[in-house]
Protein backbone atom coordinates (compact mmCIF):
# COMPACT_ATOMS: atom_id res chain seq x y z
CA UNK A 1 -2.81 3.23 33.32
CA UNK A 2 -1.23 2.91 29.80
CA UNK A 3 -3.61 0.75 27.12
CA UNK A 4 -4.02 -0.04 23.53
CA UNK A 5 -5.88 -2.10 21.42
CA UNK A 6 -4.28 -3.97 18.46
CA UNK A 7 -5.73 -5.73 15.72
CA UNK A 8 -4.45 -9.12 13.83
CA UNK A 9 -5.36 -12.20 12.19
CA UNK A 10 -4.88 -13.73 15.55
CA UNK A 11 -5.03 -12.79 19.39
CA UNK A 12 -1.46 -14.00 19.86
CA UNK A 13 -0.69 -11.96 17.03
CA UNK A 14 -2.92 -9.20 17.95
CA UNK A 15 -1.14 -9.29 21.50
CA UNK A 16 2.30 -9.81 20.61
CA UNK A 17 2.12 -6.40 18.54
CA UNK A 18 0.17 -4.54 21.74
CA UNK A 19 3.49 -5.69 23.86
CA UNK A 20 5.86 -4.14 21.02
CA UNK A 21 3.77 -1.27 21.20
CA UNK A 22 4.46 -0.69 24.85
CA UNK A 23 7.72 -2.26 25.40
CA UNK A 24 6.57 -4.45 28.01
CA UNK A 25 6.87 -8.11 28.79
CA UNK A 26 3.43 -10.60 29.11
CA UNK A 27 3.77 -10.74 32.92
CA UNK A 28 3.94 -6.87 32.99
CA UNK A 29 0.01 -6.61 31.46
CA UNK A 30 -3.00 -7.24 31.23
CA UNK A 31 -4.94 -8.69 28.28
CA UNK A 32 -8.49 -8.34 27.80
CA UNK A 33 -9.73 -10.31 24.77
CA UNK A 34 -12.01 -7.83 22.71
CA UNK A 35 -13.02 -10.08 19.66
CA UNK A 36 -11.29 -13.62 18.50
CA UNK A 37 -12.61 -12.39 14.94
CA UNK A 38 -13.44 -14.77 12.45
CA UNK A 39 -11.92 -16.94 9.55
CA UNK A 40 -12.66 -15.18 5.75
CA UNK A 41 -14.93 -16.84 4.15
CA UNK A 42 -14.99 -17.16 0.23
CA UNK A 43 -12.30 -14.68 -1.49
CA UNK A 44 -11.29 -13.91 1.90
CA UNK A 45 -14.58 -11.60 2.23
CA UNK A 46 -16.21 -11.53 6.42
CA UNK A 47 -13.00 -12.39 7.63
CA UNK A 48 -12.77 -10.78 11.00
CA UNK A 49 -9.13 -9.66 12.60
CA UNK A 50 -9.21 -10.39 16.09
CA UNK A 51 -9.00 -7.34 18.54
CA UNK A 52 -7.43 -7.14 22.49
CA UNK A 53 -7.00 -4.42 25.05
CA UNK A 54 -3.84 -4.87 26.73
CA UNK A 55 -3.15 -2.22 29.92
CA UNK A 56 0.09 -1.95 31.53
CA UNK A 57 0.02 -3.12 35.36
CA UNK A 58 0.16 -0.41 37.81
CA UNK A 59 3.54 -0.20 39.43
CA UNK A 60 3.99 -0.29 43.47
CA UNK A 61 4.13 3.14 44.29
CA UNK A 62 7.46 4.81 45.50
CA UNK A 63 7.69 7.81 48.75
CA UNK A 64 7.69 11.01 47.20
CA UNK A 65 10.89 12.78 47.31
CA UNK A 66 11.52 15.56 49.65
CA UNK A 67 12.59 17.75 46.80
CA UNK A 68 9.92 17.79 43.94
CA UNK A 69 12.21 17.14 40.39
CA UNK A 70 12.35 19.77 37.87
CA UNK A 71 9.97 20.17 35.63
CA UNK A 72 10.77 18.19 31.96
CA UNK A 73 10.70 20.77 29.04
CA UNK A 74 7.83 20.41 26.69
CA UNK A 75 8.23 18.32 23.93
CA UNK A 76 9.10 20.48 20.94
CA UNK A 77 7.53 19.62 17.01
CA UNK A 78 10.31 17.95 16.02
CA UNK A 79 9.63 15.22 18.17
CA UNK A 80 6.08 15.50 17.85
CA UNK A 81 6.23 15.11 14.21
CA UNK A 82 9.01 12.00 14.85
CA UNK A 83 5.60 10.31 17.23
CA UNK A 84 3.25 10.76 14.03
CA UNK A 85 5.92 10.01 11.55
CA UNK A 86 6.55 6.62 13.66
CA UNK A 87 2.98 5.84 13.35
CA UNK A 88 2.06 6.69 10.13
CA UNK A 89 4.97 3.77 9.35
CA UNK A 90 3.25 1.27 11.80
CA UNK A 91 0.14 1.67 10.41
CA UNK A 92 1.35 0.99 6.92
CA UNK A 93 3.32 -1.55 7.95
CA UNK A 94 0.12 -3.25 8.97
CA UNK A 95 -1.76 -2.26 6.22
CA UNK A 96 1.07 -3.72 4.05
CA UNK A 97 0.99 -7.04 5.72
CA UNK A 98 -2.87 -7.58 5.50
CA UNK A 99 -3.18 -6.64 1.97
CA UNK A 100 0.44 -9.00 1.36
CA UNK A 101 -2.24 -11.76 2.95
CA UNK A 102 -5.44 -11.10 1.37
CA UNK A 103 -3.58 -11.44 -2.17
CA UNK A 104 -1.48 -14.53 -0.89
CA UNK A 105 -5.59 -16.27 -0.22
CA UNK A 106 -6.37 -14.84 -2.97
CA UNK A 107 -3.96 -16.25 -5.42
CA UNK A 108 -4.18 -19.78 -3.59
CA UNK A 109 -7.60 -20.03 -4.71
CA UNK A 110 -6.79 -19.18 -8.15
CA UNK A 111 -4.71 -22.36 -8.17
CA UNK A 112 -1.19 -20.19 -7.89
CA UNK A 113 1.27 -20.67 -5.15
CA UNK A 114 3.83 -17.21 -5.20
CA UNK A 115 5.87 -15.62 -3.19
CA UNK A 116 4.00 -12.03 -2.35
CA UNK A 117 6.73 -9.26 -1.75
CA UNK A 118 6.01 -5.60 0.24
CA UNK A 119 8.54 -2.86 -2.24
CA UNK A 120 7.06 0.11 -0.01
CA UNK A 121 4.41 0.84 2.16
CA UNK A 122 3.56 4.21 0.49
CA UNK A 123 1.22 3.28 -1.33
CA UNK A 124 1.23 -0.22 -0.72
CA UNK A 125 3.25 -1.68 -3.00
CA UNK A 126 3.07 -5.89 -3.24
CA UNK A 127 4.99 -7.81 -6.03
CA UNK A 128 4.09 -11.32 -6.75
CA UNK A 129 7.04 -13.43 -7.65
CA UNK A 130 8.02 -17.24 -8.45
CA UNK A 131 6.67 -19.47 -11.30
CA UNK A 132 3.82 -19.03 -13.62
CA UNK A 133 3.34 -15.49 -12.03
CA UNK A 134 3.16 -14.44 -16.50
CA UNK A 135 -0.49 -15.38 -15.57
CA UNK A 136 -1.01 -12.75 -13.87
CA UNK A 137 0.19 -10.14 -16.17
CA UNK A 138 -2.29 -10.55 -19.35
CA UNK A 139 -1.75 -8.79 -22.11
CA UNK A 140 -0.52 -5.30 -21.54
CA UNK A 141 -1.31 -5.79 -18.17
CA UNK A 142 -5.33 -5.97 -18.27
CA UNK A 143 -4.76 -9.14 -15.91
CA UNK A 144 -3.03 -7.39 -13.32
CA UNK A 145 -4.89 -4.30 -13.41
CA UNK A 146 -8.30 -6.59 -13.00
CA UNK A 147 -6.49 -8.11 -10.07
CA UNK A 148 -5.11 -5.22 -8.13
CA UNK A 149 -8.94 -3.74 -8.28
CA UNK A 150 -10.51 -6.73 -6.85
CA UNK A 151 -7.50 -6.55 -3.77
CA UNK A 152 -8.29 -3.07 -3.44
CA UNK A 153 -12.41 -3.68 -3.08
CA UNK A 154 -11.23 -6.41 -0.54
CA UNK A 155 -8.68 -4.87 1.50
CA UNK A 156 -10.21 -1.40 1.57
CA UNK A 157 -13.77 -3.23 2.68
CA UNK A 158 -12.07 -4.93 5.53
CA UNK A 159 -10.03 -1.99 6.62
CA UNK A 160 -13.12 0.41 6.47
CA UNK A 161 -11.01 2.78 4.85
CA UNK A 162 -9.08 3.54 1.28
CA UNK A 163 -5.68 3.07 0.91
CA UNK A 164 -3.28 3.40 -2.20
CA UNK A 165 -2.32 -0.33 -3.48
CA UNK A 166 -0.36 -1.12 -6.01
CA UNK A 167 -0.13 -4.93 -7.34
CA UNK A 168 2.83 -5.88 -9.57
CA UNK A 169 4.15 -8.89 -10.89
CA UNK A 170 7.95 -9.95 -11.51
CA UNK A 171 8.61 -6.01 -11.64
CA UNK A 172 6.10 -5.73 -14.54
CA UNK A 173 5.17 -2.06 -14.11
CA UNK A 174 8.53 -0.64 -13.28
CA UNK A 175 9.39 -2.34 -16.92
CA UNK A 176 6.28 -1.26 -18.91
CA UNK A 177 6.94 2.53 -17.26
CA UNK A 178 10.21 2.43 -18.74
CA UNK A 179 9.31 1.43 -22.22
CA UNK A 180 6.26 4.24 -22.26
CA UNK A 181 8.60 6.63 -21.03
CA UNK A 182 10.97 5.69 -23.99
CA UNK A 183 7.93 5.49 -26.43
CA UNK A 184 6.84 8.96 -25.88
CA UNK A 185 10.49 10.88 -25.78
CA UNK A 186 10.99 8.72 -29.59
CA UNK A 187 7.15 9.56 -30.83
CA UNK A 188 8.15 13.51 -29.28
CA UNK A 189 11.45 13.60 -31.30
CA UNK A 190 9.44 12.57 -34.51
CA UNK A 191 6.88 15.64 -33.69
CA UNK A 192 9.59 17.97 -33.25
CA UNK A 193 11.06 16.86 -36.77
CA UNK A 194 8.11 16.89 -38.87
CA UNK A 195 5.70 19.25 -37.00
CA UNK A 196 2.70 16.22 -37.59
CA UNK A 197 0.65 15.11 -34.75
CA UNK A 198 1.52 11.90 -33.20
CA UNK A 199 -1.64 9.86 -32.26
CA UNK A 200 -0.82 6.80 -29.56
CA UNK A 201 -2.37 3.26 -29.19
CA UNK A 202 -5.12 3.33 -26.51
CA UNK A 203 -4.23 3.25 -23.02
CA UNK A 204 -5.71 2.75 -20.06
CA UNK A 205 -5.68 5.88 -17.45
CA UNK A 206 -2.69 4.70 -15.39
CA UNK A 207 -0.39 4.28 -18.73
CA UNK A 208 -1.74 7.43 -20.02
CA UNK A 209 -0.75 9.39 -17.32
CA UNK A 210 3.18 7.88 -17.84
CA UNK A 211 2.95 9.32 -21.19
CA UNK A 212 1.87 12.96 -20.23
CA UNK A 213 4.16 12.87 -16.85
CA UNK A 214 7.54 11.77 -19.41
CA UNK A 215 6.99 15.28 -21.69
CA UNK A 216 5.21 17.71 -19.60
CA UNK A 217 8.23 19.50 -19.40
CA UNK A 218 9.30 19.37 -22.83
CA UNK A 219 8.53 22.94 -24.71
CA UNK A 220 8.03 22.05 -28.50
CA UNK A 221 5.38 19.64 -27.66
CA UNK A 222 2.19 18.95 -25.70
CA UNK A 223 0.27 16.22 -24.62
CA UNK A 224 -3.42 15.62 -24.46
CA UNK A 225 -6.27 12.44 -24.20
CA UNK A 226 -8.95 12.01 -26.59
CA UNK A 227 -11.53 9.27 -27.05
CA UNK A 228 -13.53 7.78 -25.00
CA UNK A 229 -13.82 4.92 -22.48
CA UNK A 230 -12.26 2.21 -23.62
CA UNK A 231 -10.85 4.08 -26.72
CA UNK A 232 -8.97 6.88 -25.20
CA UNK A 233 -5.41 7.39 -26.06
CA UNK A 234 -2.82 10.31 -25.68
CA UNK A 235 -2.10 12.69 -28.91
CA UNK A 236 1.59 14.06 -28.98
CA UNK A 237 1.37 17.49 -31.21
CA UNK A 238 3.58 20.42 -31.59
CA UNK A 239 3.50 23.00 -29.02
């Protein structure tokens, strides 16, 4: 008989997905209630999804046919790879939608009531919108980047596994990536011109890494960190 277990915040939830899953109605199944999990408790930590076993009903069996069918083909890899394609999405679909709730929690008890968007799945992407969401920016993004590192601990401690997350606010990053990547072509043009070194403000690893990504194909100049810890910036000099 056909089963699967699905996970949620609740067992309706939890079973309404299972059904999905199989493409089969509530009267066609049966559910077995595995866990009924457990509210989070402060910062959403110890919160426990609740888990069911749903198994499709056996059918009535029909007589055998005189004549047995023909044998189906095999299923070739392109399909196979469709099956794990289709499930890599579900699963960070899900993924996407816990981690969208654990920073929803999470903001309520910081006093801030936004709207918590999913731009992609892969990695996680979750943008915070609505007012007073500046807050969560700090300057040069320090704020956000403290905040998407606390989600990350959370969600990747429920899960019991590491995914990629990114937390943005108001389209912050997609912003501050295009004003790095116009930073470094201007610093680069000055290095081409005068042959001097161009030394950057200090970044953290994330930004840095804009910075070397925008000019690693230039070929009159290179790109390199130096410093340390908090310190450490990118140096623009002549190839």
């Amino acid at each position: 008989m056909e089963s699967v277990e699905e996970t949620a915040r609740t067992v309706h939830e939890a079973v309404r997905r299972a059904l999905q899953q199989l493409g089969k109605a509530e009267d066609e199944v049966d559910v077995t209630v595995v866990s009924r999990g457990s509210p989070p408790q402060i910062l959403a930590f110890g919160a426990e999804p609740a888990q069911v076993r749903v198994t499709v009903k056996p059918e009535t069996p029909e007589p055998a046919p005189e004549t047995e069918p023909p044998a189906l083909p095999p299923s070739d890899d392109a399909d196979e790879a469709e099956d794990a394609a289709s499930d890599a999405d579900l699963q960070g679909t899900r993924d996407a939608e816990f981690a969208q709730l654990m920073l929803t929690e999470l903001l309520d008890r910081m006093g801030l009531t936004l709207d918590i968007q999913v731009r992609s799945i892969d990695p996680v992407t979750l943008n915070a919108v609505g007012p007073g969401v500046a807050e969560l920016i700090g300057r040069r993004g320090t704020t956000l980047r403290a905040l998407q590192f606390v989600l990350s601990l959370m969600v990747n401690k429920q899960l019991e596994r590491r995914i990629r997350l990114v937390v943005d606010a108001d389209g912050y990053r997609q912003r501050r990536e295009n004003l790095l990547e116009n930073m470094a072509e201007r610093l680069a043009q000055r290095v081409r011109v005068t042959g001097q070194q161009m030394v950057l403000e200090p970044m953290p690893p994330d930004e840095r890494r804009i910075v070397h990504l925008a000019l690693v194909d230039d070929p009159e100049v290179t790109t390199e960190s130096e410093g340390a810890g908090d310190d450490r910036r990118v140096v623009i000099k002549p190839h």
